[in-house]
PDB file of N, CA and C in Angstrom:
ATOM      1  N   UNK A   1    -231.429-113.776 -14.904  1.00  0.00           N
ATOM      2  CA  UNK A   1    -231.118-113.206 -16.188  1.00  0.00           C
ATOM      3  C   UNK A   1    -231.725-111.803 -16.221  1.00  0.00           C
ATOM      4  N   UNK A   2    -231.175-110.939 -16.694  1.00  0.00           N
ATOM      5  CA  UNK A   2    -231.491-109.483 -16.645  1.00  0.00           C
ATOM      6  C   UNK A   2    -232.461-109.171 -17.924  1.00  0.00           C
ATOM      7  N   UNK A   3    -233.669-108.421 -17.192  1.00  0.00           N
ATOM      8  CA  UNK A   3    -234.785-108.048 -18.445  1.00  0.00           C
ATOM      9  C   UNK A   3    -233.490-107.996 -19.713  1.00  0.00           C
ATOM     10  N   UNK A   4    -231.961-107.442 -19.923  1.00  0.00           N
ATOM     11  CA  UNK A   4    -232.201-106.648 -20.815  1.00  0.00           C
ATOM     12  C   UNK A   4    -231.273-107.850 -22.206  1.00  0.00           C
ATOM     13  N   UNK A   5    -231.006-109.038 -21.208  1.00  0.00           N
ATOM     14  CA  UNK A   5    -230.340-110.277 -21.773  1.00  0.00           C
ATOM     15  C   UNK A   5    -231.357-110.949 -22.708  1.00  0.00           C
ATOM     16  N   UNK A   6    -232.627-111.271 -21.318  1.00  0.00           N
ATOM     17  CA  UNK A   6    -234.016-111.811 -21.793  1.00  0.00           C
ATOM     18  C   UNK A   6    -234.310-111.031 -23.476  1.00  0.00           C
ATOM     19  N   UNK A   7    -234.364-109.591 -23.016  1.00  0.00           N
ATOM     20  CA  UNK A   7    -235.045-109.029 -24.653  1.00  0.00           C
ATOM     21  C   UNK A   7    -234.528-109.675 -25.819  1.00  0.00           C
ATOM     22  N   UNK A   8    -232.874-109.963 -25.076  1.00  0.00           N
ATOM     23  CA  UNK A   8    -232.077-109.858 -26.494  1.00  0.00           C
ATOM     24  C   UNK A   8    -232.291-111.686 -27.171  1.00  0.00           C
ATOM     25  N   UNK A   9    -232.558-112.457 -26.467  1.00  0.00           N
ATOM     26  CA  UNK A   9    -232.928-113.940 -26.865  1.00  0.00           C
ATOM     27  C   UNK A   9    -234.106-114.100 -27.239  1.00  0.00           C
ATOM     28  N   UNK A  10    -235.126-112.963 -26.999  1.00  0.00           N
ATOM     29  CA  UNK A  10    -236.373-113.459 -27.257  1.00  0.00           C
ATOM     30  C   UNK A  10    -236.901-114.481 -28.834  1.00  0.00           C
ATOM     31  N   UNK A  11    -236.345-113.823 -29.670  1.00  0.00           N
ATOM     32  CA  UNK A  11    -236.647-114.564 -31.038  1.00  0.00           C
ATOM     33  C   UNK A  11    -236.201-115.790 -30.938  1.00  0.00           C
ATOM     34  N   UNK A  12    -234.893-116.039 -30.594  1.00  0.00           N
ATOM     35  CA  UNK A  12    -234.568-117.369 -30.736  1.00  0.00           C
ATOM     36  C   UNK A  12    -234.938-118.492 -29.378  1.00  0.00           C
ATOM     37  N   UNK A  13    -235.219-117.879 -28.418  1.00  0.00           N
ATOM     38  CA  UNK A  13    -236.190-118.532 -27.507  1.00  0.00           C
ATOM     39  C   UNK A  13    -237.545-119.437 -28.393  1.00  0.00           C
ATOM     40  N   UNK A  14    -238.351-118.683 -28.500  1.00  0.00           N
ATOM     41  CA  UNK A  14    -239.107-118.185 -29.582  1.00  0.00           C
ATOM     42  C   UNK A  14    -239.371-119.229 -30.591  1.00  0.00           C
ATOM     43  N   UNK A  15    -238.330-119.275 -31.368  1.00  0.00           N
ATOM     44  CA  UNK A  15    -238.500-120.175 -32.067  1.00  0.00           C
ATOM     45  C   UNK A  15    -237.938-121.680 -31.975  1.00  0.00           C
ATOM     46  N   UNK A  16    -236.876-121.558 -31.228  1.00  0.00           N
ATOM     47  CA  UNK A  16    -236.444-123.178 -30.951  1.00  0.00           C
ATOM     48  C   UNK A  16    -237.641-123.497 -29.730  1.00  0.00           C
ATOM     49  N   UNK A  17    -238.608-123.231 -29.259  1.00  0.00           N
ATOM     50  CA  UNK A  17    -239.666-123.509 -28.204  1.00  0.00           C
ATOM     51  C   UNK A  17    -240.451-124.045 -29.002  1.00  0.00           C
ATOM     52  N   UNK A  18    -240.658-124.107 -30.189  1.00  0.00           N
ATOM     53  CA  UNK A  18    -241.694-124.508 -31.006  1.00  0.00           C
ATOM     54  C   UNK A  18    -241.381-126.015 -31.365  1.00  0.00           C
ATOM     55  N   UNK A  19    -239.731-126.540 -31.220  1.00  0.00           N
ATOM     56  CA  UNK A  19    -239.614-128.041 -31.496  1.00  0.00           C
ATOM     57  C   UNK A  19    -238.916-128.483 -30.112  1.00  0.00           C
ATOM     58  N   UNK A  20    -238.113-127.595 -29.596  1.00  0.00           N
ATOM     59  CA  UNK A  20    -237.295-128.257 -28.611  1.00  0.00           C
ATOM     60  C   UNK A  20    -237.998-127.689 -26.960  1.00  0.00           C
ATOM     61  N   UNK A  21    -237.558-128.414 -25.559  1.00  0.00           N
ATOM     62  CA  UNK A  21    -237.506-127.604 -24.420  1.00  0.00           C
ATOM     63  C   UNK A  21    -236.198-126.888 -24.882  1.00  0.00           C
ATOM     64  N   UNK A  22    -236.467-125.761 -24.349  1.00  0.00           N
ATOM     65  CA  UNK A  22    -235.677-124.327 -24.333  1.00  0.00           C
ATOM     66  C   UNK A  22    -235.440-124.187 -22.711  1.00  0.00           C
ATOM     67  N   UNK A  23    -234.263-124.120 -22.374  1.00  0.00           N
ATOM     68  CA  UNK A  23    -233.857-123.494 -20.813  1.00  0.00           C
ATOM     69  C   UNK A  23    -232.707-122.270 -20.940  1.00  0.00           C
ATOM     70  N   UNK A  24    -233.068-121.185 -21.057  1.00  0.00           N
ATOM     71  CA  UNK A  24    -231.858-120.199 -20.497  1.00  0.00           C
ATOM     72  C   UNK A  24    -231.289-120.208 -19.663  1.00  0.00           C
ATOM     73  N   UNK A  25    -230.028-120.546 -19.500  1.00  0.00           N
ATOM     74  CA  UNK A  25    -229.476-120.516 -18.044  1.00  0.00           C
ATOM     75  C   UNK A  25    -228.678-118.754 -17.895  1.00  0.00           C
ATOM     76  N   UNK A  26    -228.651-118.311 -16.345  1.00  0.00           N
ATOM     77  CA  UNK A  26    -227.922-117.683 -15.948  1.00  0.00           C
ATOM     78  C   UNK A  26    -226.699-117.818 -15.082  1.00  0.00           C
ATOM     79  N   UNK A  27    -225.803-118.844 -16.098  1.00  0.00           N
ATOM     80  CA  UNK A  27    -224.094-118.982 -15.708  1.00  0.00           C
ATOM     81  C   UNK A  27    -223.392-118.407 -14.436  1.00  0.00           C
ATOM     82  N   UNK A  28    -222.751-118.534 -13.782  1.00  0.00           N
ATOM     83  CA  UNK A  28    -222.333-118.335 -12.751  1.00  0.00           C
ATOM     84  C   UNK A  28    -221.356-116.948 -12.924  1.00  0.00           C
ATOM     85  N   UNK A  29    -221.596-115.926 -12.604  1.00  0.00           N
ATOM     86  CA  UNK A  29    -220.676-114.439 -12.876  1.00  0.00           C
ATOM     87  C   UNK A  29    -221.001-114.030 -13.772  1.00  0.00           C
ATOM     88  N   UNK A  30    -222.429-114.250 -14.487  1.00  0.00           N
ATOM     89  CA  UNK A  30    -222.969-113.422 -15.355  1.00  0.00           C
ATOM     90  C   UNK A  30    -224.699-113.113 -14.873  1.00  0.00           C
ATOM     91  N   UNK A  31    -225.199-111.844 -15.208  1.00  0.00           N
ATOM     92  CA  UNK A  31    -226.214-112.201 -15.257  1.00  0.00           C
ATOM     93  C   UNK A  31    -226.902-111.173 -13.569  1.00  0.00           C
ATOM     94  N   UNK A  32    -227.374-112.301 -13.361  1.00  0.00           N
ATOM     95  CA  UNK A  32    -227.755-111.864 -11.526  1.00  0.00           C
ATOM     96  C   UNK A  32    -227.383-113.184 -10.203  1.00  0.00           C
ATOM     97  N   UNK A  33    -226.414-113.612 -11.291  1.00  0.00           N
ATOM     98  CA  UNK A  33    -226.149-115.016 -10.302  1.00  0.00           C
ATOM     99  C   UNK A  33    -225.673-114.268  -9.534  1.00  0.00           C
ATOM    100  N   UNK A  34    -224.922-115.283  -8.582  1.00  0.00           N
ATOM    101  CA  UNK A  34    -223.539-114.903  -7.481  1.00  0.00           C
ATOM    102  C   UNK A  34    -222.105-114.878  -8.238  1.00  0.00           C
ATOM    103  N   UNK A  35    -221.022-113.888  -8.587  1.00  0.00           N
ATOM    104  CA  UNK A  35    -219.726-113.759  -8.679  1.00  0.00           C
ATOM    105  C   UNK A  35    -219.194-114.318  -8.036  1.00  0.00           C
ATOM    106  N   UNK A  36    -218.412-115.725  -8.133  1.00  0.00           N
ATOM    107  CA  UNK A  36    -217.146-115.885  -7.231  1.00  0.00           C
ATOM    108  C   UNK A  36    -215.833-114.943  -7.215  1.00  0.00           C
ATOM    109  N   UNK A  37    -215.229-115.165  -6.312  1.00  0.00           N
ATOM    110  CA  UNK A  37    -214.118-114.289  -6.632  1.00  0.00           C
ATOM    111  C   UNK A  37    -212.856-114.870  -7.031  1.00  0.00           C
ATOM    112  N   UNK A  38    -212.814-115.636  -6.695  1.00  0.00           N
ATOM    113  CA  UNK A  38    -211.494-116.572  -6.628  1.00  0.00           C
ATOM    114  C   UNK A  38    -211.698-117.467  -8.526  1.00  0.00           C
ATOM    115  N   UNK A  39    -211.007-117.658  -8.914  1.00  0.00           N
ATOM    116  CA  UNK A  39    -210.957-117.210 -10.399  1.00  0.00           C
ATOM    117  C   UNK A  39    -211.039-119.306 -10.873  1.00  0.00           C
ATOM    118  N   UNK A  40    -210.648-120.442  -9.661  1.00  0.00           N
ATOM    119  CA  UNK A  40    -210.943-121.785 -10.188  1.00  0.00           C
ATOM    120  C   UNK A  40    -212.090-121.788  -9.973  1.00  0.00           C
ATOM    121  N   UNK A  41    -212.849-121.314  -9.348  1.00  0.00           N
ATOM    122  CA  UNK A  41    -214.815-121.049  -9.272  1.00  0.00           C
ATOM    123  C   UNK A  41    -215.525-121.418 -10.639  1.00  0.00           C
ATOM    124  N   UNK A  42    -214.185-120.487 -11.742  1.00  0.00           N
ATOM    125  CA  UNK A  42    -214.735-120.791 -13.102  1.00  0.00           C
ATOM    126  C   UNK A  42    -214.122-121.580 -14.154  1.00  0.00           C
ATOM    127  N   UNK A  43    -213.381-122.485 -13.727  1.00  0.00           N
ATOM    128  CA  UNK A  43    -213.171-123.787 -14.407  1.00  0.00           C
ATOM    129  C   UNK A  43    -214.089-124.154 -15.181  1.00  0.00           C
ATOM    130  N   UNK A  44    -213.473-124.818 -16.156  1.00  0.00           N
ATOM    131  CA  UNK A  44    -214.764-125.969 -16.993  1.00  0.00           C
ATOM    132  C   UNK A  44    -215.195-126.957 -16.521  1.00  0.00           C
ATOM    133  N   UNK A  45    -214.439-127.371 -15.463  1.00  0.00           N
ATOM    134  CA  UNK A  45    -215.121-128.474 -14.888  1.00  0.00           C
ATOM    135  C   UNK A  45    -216.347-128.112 -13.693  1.00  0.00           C
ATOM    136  N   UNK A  46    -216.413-126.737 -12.851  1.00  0.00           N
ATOM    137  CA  UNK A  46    -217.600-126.351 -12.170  1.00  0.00           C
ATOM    138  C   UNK A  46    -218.504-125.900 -13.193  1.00  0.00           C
ATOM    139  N   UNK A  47    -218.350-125.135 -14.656  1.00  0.00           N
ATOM    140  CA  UNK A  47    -218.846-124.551 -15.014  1.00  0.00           C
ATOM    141  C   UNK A  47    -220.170-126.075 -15.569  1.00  0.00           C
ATOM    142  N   UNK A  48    -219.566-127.095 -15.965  1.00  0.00           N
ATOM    143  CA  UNK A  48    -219.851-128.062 -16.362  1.00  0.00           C
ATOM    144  C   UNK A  48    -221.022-128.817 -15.570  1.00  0.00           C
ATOM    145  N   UNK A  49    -220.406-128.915 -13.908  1.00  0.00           N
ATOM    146  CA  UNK A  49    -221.194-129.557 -12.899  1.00  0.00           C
ATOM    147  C   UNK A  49    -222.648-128.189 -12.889  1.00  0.00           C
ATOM    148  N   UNK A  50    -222.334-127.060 -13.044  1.00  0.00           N
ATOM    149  CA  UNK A  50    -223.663-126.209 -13.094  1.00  0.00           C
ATOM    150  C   UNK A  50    -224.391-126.492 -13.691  1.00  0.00           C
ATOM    151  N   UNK A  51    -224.391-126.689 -15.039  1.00  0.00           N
ATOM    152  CA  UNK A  51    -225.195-126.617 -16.322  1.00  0.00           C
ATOM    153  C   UNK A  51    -225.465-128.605 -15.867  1.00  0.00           C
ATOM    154  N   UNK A  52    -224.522-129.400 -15.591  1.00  0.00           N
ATOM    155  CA  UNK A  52    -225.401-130.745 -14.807  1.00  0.00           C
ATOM    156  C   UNK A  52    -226.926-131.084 -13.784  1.00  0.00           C
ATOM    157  N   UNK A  53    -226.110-129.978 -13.076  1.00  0.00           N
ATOM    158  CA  UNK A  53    -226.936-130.091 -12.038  1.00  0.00           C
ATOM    159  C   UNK A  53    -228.434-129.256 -12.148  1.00  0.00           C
ATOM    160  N   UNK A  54    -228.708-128.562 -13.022  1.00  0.00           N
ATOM    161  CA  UNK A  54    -229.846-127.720 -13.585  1.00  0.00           C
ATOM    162  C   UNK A  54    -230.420-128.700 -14.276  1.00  0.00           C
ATOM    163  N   UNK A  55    -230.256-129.253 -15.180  1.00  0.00           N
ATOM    164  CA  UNK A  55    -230.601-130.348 -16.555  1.00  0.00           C
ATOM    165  C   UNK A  55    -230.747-131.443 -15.436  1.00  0.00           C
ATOM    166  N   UNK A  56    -230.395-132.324 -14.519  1.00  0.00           N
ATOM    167  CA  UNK A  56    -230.883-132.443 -13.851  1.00  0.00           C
ATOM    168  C   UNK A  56    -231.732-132.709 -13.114  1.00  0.00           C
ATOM    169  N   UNK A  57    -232.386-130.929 -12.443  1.00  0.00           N
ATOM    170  CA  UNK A  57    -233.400-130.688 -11.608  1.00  0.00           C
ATOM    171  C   UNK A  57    -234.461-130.313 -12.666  1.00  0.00           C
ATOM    172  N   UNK A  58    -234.371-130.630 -14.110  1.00  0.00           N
ATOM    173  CA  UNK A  58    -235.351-130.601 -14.624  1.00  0.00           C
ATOM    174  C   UNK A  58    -236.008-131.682 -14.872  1.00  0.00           C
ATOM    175  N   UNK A  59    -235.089-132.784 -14.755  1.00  0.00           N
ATOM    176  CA  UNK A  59    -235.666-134.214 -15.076  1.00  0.00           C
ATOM    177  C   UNK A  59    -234.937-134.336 -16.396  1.00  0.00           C
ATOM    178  N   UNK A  60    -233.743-133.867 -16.563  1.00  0.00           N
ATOM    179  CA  UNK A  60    -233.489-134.344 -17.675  1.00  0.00           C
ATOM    180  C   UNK A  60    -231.881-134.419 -17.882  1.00  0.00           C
ATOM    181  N   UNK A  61    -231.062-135.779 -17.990  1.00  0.00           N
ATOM    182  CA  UNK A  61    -230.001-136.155 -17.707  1.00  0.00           C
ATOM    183  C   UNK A  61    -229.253-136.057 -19.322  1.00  0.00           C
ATOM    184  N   UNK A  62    -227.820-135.663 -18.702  1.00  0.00           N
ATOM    185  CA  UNK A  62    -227.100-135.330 -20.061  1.00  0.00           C
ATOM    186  C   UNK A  62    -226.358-136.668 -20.550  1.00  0.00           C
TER     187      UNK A  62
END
């Protein structure tokens, strides 16, 4: 996630941290991830298995 994304969430980071875990993700072709190029890369259904597979590796199943 780019310092200049980070700045812009800070408040609401911020404050949902105070009741909930908070995870920012950096989505796939945004950000500083990797760009696919090929355009089914970004389906809802990979976009879906990403945000799975993070939640996850946190210990925490959707």
């Amino acid at each position: 996630m780019t310092e200049k994304v980070k700045y812009s969430w800070r408040y609401q980071l911020r404050e949902f941290k105070s009741e909930y875990r908070v995870v920012a993700l950096d989505l796939r072709g945004y950000g500083e991830t990797d760009a696919p190029i090929h355009r089914e890369n970004y389906k809802l259904d990979c976009l879906i298995t990403d945000i799975k597979d993070i939640l996850d590796s946190l210990g925490r199943l959707v």
